[in-house]
Protein backbone atom coordinates (compact mmCIF):
# COMPACT_ATOMS: atom_id res chain seq x y z
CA UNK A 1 10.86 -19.71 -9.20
CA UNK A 2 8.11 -18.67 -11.66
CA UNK A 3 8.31 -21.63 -14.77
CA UNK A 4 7.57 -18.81 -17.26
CA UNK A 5 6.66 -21.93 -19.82
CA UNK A 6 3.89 -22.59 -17.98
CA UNK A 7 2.40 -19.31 -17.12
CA UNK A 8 2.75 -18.95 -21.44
CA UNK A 9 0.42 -22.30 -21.50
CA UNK A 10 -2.38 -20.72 -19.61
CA UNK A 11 -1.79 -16.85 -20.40
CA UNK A 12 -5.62 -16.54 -21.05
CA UNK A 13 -6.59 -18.34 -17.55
CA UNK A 14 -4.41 -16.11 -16.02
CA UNK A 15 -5.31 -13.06 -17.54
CA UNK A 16 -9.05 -13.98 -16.81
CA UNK A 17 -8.19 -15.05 -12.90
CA UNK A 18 -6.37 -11.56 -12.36
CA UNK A 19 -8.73 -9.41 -14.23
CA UNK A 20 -11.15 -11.09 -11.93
CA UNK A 21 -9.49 -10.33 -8.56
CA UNK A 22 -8.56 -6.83 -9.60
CA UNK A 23 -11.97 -5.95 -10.19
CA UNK A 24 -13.27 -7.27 -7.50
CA UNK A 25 -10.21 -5.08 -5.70
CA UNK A 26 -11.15 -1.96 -7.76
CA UNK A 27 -14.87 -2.02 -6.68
CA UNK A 28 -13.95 -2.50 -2.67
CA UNK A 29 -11.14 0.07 -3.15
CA UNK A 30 -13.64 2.58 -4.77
CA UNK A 31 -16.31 2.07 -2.31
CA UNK A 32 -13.77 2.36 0.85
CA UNK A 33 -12.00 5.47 -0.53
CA UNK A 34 -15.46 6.85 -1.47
CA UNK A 35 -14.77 6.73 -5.21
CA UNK A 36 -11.28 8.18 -4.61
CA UNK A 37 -9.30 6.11 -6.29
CA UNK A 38 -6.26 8.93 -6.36
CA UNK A 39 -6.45 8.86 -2.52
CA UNK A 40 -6.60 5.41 -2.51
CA UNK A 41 -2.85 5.56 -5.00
CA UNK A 42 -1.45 8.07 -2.58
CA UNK A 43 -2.12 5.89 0.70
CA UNK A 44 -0.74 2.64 -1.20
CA UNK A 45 2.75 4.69 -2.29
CA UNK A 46 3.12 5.96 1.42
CA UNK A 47 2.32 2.74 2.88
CA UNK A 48 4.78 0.85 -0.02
CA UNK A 49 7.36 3.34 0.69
CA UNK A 50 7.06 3.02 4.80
CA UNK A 51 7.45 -0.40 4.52
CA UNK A 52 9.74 -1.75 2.01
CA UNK A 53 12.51 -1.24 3.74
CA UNK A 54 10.83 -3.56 6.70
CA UNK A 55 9.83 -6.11 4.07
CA UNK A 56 13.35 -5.88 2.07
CA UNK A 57 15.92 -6.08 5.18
CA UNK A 58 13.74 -8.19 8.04
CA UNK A 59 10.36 -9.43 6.92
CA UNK A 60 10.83 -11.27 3.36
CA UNK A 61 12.94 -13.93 4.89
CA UNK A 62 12.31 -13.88 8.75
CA UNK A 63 11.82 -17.81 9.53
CA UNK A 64 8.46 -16.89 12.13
CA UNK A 65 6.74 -15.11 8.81
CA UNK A 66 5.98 -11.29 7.92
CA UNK A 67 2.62 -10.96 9.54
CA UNK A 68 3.39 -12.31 13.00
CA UNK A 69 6.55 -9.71 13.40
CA UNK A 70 4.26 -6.63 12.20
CA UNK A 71 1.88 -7.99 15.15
CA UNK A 72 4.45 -7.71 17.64
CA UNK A 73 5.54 -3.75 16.37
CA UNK A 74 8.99 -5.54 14.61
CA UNK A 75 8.34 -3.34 11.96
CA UNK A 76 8.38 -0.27 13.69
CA UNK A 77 12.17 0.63 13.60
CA UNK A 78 12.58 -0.01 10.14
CA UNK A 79 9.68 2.34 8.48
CA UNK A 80 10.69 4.63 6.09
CA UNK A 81 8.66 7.80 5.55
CA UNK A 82 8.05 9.79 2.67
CA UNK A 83 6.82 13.17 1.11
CA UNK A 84 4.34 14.22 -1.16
CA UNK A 85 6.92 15.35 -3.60
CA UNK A 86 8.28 12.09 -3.52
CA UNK A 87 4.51 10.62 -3.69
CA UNK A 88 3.60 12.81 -6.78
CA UNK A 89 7.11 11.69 -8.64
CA UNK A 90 5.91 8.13 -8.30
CA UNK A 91 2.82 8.36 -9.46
CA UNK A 92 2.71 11.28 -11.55
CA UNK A 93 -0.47 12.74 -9.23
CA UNK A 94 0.60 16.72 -9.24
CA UNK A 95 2.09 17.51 -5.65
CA UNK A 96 -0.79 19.79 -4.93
CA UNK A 97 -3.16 17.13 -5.44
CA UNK A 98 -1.37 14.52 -3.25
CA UNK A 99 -1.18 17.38 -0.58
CA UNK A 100 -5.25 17.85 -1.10
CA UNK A 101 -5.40 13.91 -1.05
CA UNK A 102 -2.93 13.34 1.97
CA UNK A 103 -4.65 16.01 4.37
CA UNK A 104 -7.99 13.46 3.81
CA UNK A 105 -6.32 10.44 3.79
CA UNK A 106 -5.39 12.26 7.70
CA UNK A 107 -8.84 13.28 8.36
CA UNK A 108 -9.45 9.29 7.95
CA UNK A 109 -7.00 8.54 10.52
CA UNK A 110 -4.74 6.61 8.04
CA UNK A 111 -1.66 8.79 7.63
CA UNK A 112 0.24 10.91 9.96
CA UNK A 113 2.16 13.92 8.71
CA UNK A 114 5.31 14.53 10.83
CA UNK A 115 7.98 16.74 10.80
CA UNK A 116 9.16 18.46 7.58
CA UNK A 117 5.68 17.10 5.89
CA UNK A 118 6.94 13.45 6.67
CA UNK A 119 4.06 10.95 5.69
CA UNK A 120 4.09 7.51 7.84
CA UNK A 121 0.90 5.70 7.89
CA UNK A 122 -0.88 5.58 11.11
CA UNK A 123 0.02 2.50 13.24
CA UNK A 124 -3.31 0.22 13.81
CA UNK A 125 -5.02 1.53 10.22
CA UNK A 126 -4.66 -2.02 8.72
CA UNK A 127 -7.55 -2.76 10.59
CA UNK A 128 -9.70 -0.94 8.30
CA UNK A 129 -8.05 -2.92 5.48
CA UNK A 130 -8.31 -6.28 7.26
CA UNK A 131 -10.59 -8.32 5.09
CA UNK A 132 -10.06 -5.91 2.14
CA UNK A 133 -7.70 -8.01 -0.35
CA UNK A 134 -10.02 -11.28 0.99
């Protein structure tokens, strides 16, 4: 439980501490998305989407931990895919433009478009993200 008290107490520290790490974020997501950062929105909505369901119903509470049962392929069953109309109502990118971003997010090898313009992301393309949020 978050002690809200406390997190009044040291607002500013905390404002400073995650202004920090999400520049630090912004600059390695703009230089691996080649200063895309809409591309880089429209991977993190599929990839939220695909998994939530995983995370929601299995992963948040599984005793052996999230990461060890997405190693083993657990997570497989439970993804979720979504569209681009979906994808632009999220974020508010127009549909054409997540359609543009999606077909070079594919090109990248980190989505997969499937039948009826399903978007999963590509099993395996975490490894390009590995040490990203490190």
């Amino acid at each position: 439980m978050v002690d809200r008290s406390r997190i009044r107490e040291r607002h500013r520290e905390l404002s400073y501490v995650t202004g920090r790490f999400m520049t630090e974020h912004l600059i390695r997501v703009h230089k691996l998305f080649e200063g895309d950062l809409t591309a880089a929105i429209v991977l993190a909505t599929v990839a939220q989407h695909n998994v939530q369901r995983y995370y929601d119903e299995v992963g948040r509470d599984a005793p052996e931990g999230f990461d060890p049962l997405v190693t083993a392929g657990e997570h497989l069953p439970h993804l979720r895919p979504c569209n681009a109309l979906s994808v632009s109502a999220a974020t508010g990118v127009p549909r054409e433009t997540v359609r543009r971003k999606v077909r070079w997010l594919v090109q990248k090898g980190w989505l997969s478009i499937g039948e009826r313009g399903r978007l999963s992301v590509v099993s395996g393309m975490s490894k390009d993200f590995q040490d990203f949020d490190i």
